[in-house]
N, C-alpha and C. Protein backbone atom coordinates (compact mmCIF):
# COMPACT_ATOMS: atom_id res chain seq x y z
N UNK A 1 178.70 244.63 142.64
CA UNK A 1 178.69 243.19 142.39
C UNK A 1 179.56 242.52 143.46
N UNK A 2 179.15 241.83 144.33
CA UNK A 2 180.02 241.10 145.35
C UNK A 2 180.69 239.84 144.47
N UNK A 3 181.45 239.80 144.92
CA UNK A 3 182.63 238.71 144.74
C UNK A 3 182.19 237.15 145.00
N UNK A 4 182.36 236.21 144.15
CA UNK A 4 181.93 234.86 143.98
C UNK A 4 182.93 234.60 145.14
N UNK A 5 182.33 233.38 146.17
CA UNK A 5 183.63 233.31 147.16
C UNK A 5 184.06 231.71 146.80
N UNK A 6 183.01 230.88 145.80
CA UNK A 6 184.14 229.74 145.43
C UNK A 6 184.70 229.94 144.31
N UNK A 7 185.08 231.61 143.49
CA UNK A 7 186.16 232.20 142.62
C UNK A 7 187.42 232.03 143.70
N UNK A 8 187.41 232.53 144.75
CA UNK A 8 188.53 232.76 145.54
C UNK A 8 188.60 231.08 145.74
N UNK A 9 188.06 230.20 146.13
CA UNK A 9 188.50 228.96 146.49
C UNK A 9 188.67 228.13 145.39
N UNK A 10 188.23 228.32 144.23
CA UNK A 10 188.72 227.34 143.02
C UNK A 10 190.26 227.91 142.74
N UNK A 11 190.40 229.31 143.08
CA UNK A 11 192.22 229.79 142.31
C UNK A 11 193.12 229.67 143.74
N UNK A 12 192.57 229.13 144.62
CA UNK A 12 193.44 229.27 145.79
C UNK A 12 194.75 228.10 145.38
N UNK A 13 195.52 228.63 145.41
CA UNK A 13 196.64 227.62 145.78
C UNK A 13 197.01 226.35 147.11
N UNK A 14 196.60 227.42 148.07
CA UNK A 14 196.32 226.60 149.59
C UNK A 14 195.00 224.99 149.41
N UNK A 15 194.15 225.53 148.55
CA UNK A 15 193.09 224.85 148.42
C UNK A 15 193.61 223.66 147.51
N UNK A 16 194.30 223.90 146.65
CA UNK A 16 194.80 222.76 145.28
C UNK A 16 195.58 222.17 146.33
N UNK A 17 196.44 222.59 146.97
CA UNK A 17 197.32 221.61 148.26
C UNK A 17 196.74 220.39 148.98
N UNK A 18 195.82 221.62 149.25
CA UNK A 18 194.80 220.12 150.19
C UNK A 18 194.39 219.14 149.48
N UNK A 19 193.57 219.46 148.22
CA UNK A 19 192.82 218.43 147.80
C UNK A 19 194.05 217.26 147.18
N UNK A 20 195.39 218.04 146.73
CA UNK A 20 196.45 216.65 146.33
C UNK A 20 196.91 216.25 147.53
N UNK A 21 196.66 216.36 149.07
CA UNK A 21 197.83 215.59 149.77
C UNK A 21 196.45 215.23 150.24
N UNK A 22 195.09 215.65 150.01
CA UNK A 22 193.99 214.50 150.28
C UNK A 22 193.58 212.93 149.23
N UNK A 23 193.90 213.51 148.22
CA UNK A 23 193.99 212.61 147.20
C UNK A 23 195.01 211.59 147.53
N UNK A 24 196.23 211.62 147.72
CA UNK A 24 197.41 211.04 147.58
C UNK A 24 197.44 210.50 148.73
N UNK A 25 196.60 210.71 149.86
CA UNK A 25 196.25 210.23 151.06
C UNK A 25 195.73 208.79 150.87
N UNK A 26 194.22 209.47 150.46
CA UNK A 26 193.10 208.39 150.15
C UNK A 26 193.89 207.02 149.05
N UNK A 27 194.37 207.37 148.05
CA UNK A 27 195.25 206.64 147.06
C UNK A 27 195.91 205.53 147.66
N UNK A 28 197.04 206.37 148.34
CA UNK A 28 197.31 205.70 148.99
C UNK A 28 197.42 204.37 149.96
N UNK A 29 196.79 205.07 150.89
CA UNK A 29 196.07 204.21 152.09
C UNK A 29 195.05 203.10 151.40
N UNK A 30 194.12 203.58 150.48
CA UNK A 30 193.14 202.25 149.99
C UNK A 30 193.94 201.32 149.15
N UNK A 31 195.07 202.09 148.23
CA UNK A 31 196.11 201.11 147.30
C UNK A 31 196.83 199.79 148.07
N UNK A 32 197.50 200.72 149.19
CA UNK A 32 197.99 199.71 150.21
C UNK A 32 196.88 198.50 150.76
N UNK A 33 195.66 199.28 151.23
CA UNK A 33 195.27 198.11 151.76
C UNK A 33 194.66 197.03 150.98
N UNK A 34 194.33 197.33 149.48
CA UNK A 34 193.98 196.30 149.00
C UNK A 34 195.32 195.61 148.04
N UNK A 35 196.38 196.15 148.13
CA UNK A 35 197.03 195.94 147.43
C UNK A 35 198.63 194.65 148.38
N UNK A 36 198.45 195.40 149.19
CA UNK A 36 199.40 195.31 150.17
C UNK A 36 199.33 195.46 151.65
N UNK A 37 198.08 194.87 152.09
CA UNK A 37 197.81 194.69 153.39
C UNK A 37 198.91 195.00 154.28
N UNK A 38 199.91 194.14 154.18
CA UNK A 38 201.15 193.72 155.14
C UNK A 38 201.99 195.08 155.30
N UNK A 39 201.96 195.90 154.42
CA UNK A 39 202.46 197.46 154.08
C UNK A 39 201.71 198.36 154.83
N UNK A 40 200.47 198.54 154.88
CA UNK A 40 199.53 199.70 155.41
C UNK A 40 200.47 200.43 156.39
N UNK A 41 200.76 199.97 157.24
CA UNK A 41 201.32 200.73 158.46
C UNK A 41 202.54 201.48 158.24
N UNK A 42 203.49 200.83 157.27
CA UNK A 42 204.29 201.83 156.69
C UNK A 42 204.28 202.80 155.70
N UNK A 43 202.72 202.22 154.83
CA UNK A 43 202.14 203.71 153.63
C UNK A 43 201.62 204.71 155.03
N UNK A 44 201.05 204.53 155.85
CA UNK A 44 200.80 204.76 156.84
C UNK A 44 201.65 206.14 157.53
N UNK A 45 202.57 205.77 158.02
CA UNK A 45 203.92 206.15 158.37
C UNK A 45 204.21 207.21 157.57
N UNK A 46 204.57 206.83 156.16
CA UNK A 46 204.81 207.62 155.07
C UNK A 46 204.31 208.64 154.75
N UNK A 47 202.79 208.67 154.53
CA UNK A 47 201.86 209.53 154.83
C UNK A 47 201.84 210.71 156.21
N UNK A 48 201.99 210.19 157.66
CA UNK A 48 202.65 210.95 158.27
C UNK A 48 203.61 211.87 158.31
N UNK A 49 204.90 211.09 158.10
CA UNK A 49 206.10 211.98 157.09
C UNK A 49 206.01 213.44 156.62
N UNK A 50 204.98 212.80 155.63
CA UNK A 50 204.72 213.93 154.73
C UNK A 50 203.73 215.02 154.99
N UNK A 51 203.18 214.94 155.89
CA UNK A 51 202.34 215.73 156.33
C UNK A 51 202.56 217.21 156.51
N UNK A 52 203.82 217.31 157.19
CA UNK A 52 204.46 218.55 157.74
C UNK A 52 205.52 219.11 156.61
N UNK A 53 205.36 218.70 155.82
CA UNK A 53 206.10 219.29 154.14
C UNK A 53 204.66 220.07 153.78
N UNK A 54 203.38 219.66 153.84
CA UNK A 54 202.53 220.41 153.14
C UNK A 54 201.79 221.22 154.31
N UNK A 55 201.79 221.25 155.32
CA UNK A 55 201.62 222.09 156.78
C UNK A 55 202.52 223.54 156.04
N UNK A 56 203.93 223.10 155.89
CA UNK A 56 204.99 224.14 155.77
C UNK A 56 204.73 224.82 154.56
N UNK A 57 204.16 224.27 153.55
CA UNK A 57 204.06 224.87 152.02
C UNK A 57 202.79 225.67 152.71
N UNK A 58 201.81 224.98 152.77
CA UNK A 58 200.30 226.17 153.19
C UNK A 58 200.88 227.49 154.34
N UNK A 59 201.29 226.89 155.04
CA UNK A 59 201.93 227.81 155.97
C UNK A 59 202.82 229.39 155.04
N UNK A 60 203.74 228.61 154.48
CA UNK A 60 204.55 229.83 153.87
C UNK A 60 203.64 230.64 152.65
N UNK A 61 202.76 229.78 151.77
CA UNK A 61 202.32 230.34 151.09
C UNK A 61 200.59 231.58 151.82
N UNK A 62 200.48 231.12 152.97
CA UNK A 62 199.74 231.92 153.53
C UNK A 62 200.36 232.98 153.89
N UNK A 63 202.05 233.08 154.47
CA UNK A 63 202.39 234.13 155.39
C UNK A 63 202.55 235.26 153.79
N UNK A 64 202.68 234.45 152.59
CA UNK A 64 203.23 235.38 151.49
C UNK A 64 202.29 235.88 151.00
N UNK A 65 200.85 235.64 151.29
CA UNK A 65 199.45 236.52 150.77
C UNK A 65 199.17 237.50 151.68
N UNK A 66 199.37 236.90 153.29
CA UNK A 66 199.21 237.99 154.39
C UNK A 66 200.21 239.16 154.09
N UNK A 67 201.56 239.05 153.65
CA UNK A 67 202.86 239.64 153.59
C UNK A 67 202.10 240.69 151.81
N UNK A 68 201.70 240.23 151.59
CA UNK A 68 200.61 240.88 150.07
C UNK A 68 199.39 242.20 150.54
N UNK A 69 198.69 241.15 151.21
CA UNK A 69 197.66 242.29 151.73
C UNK A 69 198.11 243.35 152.58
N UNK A 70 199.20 243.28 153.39
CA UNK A 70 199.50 244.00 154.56
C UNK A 70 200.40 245.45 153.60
N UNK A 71 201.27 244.90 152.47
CA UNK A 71 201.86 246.08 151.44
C UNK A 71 200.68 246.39 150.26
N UNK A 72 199.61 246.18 150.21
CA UNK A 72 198.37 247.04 149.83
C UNK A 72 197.52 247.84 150.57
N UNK A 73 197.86 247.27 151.73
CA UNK A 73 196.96 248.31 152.51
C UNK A 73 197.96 249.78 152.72
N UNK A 74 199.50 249.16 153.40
CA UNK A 74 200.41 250.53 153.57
C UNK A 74 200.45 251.10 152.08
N UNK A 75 200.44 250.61 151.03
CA UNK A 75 200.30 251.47 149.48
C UNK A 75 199.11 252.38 149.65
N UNK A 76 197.40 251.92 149.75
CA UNK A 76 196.37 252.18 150.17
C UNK A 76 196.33 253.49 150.86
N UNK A 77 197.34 253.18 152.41
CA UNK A 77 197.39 254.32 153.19
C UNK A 77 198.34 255.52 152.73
N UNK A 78 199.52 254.94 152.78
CA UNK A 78 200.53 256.24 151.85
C UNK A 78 199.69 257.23 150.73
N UNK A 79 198.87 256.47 149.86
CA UNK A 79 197.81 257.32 148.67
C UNK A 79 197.07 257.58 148.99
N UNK A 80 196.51 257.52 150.27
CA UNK A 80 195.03 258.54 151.32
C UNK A 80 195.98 259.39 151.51
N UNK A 81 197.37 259.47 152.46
CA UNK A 81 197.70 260.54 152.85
C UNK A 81 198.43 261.53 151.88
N UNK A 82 198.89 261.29 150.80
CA UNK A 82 199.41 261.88 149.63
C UNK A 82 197.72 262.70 148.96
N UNK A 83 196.42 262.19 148.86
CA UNK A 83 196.21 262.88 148.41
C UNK A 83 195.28 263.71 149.63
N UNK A 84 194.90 263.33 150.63
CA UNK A 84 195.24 264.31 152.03
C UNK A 84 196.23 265.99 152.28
N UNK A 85 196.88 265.08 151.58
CA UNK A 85 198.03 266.37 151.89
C UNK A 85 198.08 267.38 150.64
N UNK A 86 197.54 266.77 149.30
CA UNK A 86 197.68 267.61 148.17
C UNK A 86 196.47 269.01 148.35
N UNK A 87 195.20 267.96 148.95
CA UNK A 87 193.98 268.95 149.43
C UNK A 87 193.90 269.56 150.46
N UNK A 88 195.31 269.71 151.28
CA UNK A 88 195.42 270.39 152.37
C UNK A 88 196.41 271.43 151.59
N UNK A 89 197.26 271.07 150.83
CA UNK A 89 198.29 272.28 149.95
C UNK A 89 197.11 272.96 149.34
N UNK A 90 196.46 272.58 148.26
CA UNK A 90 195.41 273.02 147.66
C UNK A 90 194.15 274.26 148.50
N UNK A 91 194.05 273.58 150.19
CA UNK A 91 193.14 274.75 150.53
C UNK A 91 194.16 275.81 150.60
N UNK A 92 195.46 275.67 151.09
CA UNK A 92 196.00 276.69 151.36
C UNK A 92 196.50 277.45 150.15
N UNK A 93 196.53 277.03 149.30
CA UNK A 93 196.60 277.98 148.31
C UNK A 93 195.80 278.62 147.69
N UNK A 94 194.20 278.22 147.70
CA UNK A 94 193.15 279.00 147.73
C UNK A 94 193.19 279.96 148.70
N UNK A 95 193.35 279.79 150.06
CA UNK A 95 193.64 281.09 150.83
C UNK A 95 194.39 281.92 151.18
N UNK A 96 195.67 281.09 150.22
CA UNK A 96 197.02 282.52 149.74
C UNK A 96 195.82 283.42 149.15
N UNK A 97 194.98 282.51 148.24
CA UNK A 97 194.82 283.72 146.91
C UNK A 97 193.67 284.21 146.89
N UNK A 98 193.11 283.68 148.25
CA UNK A 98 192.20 284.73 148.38
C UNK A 98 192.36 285.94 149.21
N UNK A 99 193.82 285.68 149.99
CA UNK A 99 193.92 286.69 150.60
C UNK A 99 194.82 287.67 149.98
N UNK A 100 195.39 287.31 148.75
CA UNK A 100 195.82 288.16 147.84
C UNK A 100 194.96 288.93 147.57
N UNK A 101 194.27 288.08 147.18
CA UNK A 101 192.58 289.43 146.28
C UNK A 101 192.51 290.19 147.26
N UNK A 102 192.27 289.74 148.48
CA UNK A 102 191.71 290.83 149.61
C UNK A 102 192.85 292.01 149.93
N UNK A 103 194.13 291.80 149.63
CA UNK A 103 195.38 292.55 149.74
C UNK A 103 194.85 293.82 148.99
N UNK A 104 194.79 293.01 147.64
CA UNK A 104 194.78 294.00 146.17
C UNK A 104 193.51 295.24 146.13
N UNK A 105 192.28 294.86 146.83
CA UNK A 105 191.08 295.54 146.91
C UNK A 105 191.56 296.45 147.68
């Protein structure tokens, strides 16, 4: 069963970001201008401001999913080579014991 990919974009966190500092954008900016013409340029402004507060949140909260996937994959790899190594103990102890038998004959 493949994976729904707007499952991953409805629970994204990064995604809920955007759509409130798009919202609060739009709000904004149309509030001002019908509200307060003479203001725009400083809701304006404001809006700018704030821009690089939610740059920095998407930003960190991306490096902390990359920083996620990257310690599942080394988990991933450590448990290939653990059980790598159990079926490499394992042949060799079949051929202790078979070369026991062959001792004993």
């Amino acid at each position: 069963m493949t994976p729904n990919p707007f499952s991953g974009l409805i629970h994204s966190r990064k995604f809920w970001l955007l759509i409130l500092d798009t919202v609060v954008s739009l709000v904004a900016t149309v509030g001002a201008w019908y509200l307060a013409p003479e203001a725009l340029n400083q809701v304006i402004a404001i809006l700018a401001i704030m821009q690089p507060l939610y740059i920095f949140v998407i930003t960190s909260i991306t490096k902390e999913d990359v920083a996620k996937i990257d310690a599942d994959v080394q988990i991933k790899a450590i448990q290939a080579t653990v059980a790598s190594t159990k079926a490499d103990v394992q042949i060799q102890e079949m051929k202790s014991s078979d070369i026991a038998d062959i001792i004993k004959k």
